[in-house]
Protein backbone atom coordinates (compact mmCIF):
# COMPACT_ATOMS: atom_id res chain seq x y z
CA UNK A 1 -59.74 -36.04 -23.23
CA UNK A 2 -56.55 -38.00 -22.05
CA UNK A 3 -54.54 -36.02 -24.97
CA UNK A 4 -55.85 -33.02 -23.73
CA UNK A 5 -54.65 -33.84 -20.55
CA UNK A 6 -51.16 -34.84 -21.06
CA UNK A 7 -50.64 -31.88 -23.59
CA UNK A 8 -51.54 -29.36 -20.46
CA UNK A 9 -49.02 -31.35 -18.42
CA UNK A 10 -46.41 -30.89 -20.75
CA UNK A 11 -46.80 -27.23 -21.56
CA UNK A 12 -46.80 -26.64 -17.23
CA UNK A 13 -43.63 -28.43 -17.31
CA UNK A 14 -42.35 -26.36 -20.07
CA UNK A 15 -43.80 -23.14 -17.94
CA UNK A 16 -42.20 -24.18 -15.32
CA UNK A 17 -38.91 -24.83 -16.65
CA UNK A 18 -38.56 -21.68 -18.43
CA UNK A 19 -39.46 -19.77 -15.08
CA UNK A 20 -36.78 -21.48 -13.25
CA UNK A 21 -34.45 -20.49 -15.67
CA UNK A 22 -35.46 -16.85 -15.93
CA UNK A 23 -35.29 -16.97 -12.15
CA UNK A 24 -31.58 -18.37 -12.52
CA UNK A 25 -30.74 -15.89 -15.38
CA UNK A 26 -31.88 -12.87 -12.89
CA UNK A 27 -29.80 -13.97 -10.04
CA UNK A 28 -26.37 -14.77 -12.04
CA UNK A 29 -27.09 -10.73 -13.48
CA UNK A 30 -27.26 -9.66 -10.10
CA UNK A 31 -24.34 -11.64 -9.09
CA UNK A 32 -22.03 -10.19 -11.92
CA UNK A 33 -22.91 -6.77 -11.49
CA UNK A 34 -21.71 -6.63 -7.53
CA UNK A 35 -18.96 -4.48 -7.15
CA UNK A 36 -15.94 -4.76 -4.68
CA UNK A 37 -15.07 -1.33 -2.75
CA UNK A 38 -12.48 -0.80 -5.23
CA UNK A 39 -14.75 -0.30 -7.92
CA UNK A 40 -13.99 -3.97 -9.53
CA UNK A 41 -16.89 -6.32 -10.50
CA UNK A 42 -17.06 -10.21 -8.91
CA UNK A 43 -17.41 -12.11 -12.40
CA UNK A 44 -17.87 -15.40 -10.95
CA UNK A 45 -18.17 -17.23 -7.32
CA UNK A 46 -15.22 -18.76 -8.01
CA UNK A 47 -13.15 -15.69 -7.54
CA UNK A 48 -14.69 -14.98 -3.92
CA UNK A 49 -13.10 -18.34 -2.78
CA UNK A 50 -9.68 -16.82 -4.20
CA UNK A 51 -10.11 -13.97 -1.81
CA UNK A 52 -9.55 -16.11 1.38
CA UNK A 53 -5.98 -17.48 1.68
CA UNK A 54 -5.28 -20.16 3.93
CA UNK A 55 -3.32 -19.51 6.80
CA UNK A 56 0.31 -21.54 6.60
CA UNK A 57 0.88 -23.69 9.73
CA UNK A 58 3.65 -21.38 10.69
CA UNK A 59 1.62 -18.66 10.79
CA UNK A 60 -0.77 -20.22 12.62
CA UNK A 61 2.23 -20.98 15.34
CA UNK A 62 3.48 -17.76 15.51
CA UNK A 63 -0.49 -15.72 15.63
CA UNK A 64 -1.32 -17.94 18.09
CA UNK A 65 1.33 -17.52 20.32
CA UNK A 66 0.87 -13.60 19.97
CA UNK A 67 -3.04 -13.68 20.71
CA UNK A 68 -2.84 -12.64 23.84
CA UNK A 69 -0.17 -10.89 24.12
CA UNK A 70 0.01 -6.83 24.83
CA UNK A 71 2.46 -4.50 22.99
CA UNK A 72 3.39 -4.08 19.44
CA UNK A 73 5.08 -7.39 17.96
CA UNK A 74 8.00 -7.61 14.89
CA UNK A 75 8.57 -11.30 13.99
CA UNK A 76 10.63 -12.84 10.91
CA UNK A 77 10.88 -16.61 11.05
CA UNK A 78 12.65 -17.99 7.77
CA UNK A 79 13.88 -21.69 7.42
CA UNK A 80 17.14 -21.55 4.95
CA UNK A 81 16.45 -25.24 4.00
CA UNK A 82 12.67 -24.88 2.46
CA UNK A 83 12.80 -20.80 1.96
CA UNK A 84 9.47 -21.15 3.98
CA UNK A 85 8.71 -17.91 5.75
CA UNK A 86 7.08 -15.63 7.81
CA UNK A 87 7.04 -11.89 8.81
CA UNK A 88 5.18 -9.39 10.79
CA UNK A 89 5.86 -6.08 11.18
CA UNK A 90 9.42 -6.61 9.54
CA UNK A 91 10.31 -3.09 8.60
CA UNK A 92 9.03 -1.31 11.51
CA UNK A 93 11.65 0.34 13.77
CA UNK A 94 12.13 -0.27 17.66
CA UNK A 95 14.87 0.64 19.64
CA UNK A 96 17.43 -1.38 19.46
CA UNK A 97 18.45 -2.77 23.05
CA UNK A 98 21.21 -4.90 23.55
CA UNK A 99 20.62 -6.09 19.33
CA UNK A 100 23.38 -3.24 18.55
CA UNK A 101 26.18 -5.71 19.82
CA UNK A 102 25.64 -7.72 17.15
CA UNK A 103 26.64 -5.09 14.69
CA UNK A 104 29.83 -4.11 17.14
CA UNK A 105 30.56 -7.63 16.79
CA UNK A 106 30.81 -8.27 13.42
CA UNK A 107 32.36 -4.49 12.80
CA UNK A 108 34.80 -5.64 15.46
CA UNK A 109 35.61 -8.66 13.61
CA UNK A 110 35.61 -6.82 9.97
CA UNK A 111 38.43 -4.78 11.74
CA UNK A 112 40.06 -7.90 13.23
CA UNK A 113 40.45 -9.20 9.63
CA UNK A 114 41.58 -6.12 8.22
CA UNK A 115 44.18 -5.66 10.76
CA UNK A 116 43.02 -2.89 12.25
CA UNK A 117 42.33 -4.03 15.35
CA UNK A 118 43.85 -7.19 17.34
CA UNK A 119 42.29 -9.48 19.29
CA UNK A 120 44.55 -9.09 21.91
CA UNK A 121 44.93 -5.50 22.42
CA UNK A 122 43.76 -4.19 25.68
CA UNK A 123 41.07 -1.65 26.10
CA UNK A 124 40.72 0.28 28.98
CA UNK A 125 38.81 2.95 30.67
CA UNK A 126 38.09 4.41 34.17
CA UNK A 127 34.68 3.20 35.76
CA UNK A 128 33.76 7.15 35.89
CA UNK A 129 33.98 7.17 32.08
CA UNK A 130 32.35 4.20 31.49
CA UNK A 131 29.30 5.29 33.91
CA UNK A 132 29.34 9.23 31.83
CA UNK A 133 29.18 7.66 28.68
CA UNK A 134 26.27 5.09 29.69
CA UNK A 135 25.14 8.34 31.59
CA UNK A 136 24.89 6.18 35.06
CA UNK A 137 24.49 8.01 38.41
CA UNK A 138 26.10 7.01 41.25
CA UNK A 139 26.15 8.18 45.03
CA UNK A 140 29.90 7.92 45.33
CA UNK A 141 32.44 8.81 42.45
CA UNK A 142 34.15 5.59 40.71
CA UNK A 143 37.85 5.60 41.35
CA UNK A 144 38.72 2.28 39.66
CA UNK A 145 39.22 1.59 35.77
CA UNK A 146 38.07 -2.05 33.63
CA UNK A 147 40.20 -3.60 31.25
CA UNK A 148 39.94 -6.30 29.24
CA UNK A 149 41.53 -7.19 25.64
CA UNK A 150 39.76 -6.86 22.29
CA UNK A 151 38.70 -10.68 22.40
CA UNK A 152 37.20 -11.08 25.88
CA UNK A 153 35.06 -7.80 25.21
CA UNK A 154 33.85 -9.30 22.28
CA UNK A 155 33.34 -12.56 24.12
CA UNK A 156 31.46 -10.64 27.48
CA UNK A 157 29.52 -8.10 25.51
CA UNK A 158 28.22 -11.22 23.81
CA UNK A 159 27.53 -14.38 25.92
CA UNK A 160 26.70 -12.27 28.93
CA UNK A 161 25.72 -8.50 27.47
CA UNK A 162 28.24 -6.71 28.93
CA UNK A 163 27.46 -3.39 28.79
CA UNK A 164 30.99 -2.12 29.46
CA UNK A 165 32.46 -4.56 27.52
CA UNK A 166 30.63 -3.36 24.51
CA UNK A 167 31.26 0.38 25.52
CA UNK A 168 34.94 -0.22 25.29
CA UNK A 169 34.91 -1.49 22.11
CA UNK A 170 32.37 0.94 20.29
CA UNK A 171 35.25 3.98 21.46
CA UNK A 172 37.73 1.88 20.15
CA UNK A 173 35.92 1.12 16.63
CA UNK A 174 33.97 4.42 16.24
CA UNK A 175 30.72 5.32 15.14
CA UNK A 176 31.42 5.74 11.76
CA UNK A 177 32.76 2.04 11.17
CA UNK A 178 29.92 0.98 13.19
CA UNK A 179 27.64 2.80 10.34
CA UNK A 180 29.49 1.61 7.73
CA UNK A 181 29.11 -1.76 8.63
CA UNK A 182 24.90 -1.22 8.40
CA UNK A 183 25.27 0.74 4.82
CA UNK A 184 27.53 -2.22 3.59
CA UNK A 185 25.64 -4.96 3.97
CA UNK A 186 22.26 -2.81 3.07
CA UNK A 187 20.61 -2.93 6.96
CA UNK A 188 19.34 0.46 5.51
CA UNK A 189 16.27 0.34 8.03
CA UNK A 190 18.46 -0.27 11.14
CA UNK A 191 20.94 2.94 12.44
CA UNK A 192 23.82 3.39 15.33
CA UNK A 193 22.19 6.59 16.70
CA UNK A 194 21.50 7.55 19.76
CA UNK A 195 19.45 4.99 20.93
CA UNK A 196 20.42 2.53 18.41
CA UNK A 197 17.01 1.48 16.60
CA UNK A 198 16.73 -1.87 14.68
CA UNK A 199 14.32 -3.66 12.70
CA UNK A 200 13.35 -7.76 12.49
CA UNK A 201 13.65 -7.59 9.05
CA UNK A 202 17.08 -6.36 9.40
CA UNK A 203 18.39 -8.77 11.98
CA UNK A 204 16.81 -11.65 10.80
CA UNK A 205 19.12 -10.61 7.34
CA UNK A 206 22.10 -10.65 9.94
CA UNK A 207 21.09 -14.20 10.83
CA UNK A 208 20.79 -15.72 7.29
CA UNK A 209 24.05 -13.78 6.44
CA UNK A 210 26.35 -15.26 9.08
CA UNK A 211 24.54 -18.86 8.28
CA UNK A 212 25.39 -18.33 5.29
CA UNK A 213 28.81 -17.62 5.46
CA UNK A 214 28.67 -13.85 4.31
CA UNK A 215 30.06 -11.92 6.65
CA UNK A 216 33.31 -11.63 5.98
CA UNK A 217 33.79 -15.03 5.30
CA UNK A 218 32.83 -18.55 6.72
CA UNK A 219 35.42 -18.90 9.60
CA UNK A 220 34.82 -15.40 10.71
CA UNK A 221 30.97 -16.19 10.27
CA UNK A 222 31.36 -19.75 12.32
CA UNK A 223 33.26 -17.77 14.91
CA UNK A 224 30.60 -15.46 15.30
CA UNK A 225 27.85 -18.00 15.51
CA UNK A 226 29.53 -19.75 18.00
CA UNK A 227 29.26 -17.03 19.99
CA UNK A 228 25.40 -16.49 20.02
């Protein structure tokens, strides 16, 4: 009777075990036959885990700081020592603002090195032609006229966003130079129309350009830095 016994306990164990593994051998089917929304199977859990990057701490600076905040958002935040980066709507156009100037900045420099253009000519125009070409109203007409030479309009359309200052010297320089300058150094997403529209990914190449001594060259480059 005790072998009897002991012989029926092992063959329940034996049961048991081989139900437990059918019972594993069912679910790991199941598992491998899931399919994704693109039509490709999950092979192992592993790969699920592989699915979920972790967010960098600069991202997480950057997100949070934007959580709240209403509007559409382009941000490109690049450290030249590590190569660590971050972008966010990077290729998406806005309208440029005041972010043109940089362009007539470095154009006006290209120009400056060129001899084209000297620093100390003086630009002028009438206050009524200024005010047309930024199409400003006023009550009474202008009579006077603002002058200033090629460096200090650099220096004013810059440091304090002049918006004469940087009139004067886009009639001076031209459209097309202004253009060229884009095209040349491959801003390809960024354009001098009318309004001037920009892109982060585009400015932020400015940046790292002048940083890195590539615009024109490094004194012109320093020079411009200094200015910003």
């Amino acid at each position: 009777m005790p072998s009897r016994k002991y012989l029926f306990i092992a063959l329940a164990g034996a049961l048991a075990a081989l139900a437990l593994y059918l019972i594993v051998k069912i679910a790991t089917d199941r598992f491998q036959q899931i399919t994704t929304p693109l039509g490709k199977e999950l092979s192992a859990p592993a790969k699920i885990t592989n699915l979920i990057k972790p967010q960098s701490p600069l991202a997480k600076v950057v997100e949070g700081s934007l959580q709240d905040a209403a509007g559409t958002y382009a941000v490109v935040v690049k450290n030249l020592g590590t190569g660590q980066e971050y972008n966010l709507n990077e290729n998406r156009e806005f309208t440029s603002a005041s972010l043109y100037k940089l362009w007539v900045m470095a154009t006006a420099f290209e120009q400056i090195k060129a001899g084209t253009l000297k620093e100390d000519e003086v630009l002028t125009k009438t206050e009524k032609e200024l005010n047309e070409i930024q199409e400003i109203k006023t009550e009474e007409e202008p009579r006077g006229s603002i002058s200033m030479t090629v460096e200090k309009a650099i220096e004013s359309m810059i440091i304090v966003s002049d918006n004469n200052a940087a009139v004067l010297l886009t009639e001076r320089l031209g459209h097309q130079k202004i253009t060229a300058f884009l095209q040349n150094h491959n801003f390809s997403s960024s354009s001098y129309n009318s309004p001037p529209r920009a892109t982060a990914g585009d400015m932020a190449a400015l940046y790292e350009k002048l940083a890195r001594g590539e615009i024109i060259n490094r004194q012109s480059s320093d020079k411009m830095l200094a200015l910003l």
